[in-house]
Protein backbone atom coordinates (compact mmCIF):
# COMPACT_ATOMS: atom_id res chain seq x y z
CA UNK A 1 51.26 180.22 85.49
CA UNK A 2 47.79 180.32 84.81
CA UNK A 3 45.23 182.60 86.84
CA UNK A 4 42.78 180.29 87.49
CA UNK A 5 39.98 182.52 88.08
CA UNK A 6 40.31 184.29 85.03
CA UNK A 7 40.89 181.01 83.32
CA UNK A 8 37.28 179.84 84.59
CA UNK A 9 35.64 183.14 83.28
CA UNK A 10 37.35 182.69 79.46
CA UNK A 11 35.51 178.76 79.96
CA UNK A 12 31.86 180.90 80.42
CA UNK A 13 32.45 183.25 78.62
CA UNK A 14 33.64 180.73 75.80
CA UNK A 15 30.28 178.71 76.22
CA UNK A 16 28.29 182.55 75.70
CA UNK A 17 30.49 183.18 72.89
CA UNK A 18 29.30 179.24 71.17
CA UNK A 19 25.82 180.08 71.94
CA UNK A 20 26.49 183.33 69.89
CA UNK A 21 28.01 182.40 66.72
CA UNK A 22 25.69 178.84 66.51
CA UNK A 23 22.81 181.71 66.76
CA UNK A 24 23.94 183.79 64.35
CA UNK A 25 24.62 180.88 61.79
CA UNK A 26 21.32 179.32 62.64
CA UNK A 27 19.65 182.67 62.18
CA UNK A 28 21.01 182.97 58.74
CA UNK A 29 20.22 179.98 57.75
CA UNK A 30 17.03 180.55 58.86
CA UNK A 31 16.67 184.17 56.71
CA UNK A 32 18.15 181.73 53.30
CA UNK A 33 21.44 182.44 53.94
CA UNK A 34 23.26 179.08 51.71
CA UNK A 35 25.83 177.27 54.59
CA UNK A 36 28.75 178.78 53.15
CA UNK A 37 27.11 182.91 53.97
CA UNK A 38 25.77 181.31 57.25
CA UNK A 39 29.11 180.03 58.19
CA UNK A 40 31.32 182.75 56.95
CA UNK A 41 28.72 185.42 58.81
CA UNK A 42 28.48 183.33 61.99
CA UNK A 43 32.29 183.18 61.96
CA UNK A 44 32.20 186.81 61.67
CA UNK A 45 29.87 188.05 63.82
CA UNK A 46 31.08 185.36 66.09
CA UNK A 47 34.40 186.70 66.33
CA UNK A 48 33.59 190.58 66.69
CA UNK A 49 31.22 189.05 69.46
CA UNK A 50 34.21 187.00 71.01
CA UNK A 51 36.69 189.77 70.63
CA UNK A 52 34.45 192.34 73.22
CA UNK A 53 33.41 189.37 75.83
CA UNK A 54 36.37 187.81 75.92
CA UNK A 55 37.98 191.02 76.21
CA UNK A 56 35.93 192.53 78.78
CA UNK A 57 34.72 189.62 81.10
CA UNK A 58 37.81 187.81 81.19
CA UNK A 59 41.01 190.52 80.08
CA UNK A 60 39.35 193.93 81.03
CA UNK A 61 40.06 195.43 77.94
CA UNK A 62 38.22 195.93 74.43
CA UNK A 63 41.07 198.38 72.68
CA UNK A 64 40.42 198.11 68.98
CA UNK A 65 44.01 197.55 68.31
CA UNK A 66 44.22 194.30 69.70
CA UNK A 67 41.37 192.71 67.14
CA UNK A 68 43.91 191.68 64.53
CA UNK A 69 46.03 189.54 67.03
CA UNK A 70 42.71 188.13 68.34
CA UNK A 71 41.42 187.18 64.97
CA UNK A 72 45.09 185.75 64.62
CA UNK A 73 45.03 183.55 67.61
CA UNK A 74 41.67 182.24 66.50
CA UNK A 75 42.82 181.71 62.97
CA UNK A 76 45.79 179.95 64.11
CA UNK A 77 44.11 177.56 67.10
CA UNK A 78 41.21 176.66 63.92
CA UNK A 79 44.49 175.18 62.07
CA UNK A 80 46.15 173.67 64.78
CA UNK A 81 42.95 171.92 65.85
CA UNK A 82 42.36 171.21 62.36
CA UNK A 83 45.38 169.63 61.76
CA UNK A 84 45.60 167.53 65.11
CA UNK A 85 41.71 166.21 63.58
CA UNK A 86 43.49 165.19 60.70
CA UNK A 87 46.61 163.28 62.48
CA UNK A 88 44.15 161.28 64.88
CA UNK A 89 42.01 160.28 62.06
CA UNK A 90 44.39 158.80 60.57
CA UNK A 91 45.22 156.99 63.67
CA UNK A 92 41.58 155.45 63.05
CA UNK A 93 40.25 157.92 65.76
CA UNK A 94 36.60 159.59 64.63
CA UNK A 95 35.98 163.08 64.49
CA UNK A 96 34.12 163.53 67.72
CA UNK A 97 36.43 161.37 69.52
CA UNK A 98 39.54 163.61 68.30
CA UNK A 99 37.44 166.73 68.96
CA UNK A 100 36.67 165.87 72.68
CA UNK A 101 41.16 164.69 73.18
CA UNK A 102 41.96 168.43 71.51
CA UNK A 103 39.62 170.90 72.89
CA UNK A 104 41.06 170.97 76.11
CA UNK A 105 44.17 171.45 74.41
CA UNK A 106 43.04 174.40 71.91
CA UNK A 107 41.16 176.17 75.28
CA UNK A 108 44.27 176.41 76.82
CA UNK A 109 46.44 177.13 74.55
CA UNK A 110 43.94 179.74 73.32
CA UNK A 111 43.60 181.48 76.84
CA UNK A 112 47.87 181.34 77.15
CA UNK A 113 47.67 183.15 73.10
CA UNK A 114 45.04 185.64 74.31
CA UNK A 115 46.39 186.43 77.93
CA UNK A 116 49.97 186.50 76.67
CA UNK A 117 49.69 188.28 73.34
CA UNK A 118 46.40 189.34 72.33
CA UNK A 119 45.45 190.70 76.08
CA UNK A 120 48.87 191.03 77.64
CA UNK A 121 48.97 194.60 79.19
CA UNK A 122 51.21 196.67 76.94
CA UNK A 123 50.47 196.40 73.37
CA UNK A 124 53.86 195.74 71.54
């Protein structure tokens, strides 16, 4: 079951964590970064940034050891999204239209990956 509170402070903190990596992106795009730096650094500093709000407004709990299982959940909720884009496109959807059916989807099945695995309480 999902704690709903909790589940409301991953949403805002989610929206802070947007805000983030669009601003770092847009900042190195700014400094002459080309779009491929930009969105390879925003990603970066975008998930670092993620990994220590999401860990300590929402999961209480920033331990190092759990950044390669969140970097994992994010890798694998950008290919599942990316691949349910793909299979409504080619049911003539656009790509905004697919985006706004799947990102409820991807939220929560991010927050049951991150409360589950990445932020359960015992580290396996």
């Amino acid at each position: 079951m999902i704690d709903k509170a909790r589940f409301v402070r991953f949403v805002l903190v989610g929206i802070l964590n947007t805000a983030f990596g669009f601003g770092a992106y847009a900042a190195l795009i700014y400094l002459g970064a080309p779009v491929w730096a930009a969105l390879i650094g925003g990603n970066v500093a975008g998930i670092l940034f993620n990994f220590f709000t999401t860990g300590a407004m929402v999961f209480s709990e920033v331990s190092l050891s759990r950044l390669p299982r969140f970097a994992s959940v994010y890798l694998f909720c950008y290919l599942s999204n990316y691949l349910a884009i793909k299979a409504l496109l080619s049911l003539h959807l656009n790509a905004i239209e697919s985006q706004a059916l799947i990102s409820p989807v991807v939220a929560v099945m991010s927050f049951v990956l991150m409360s589950r695995w990445v932020f359960a309480r015992k580290l396996a």
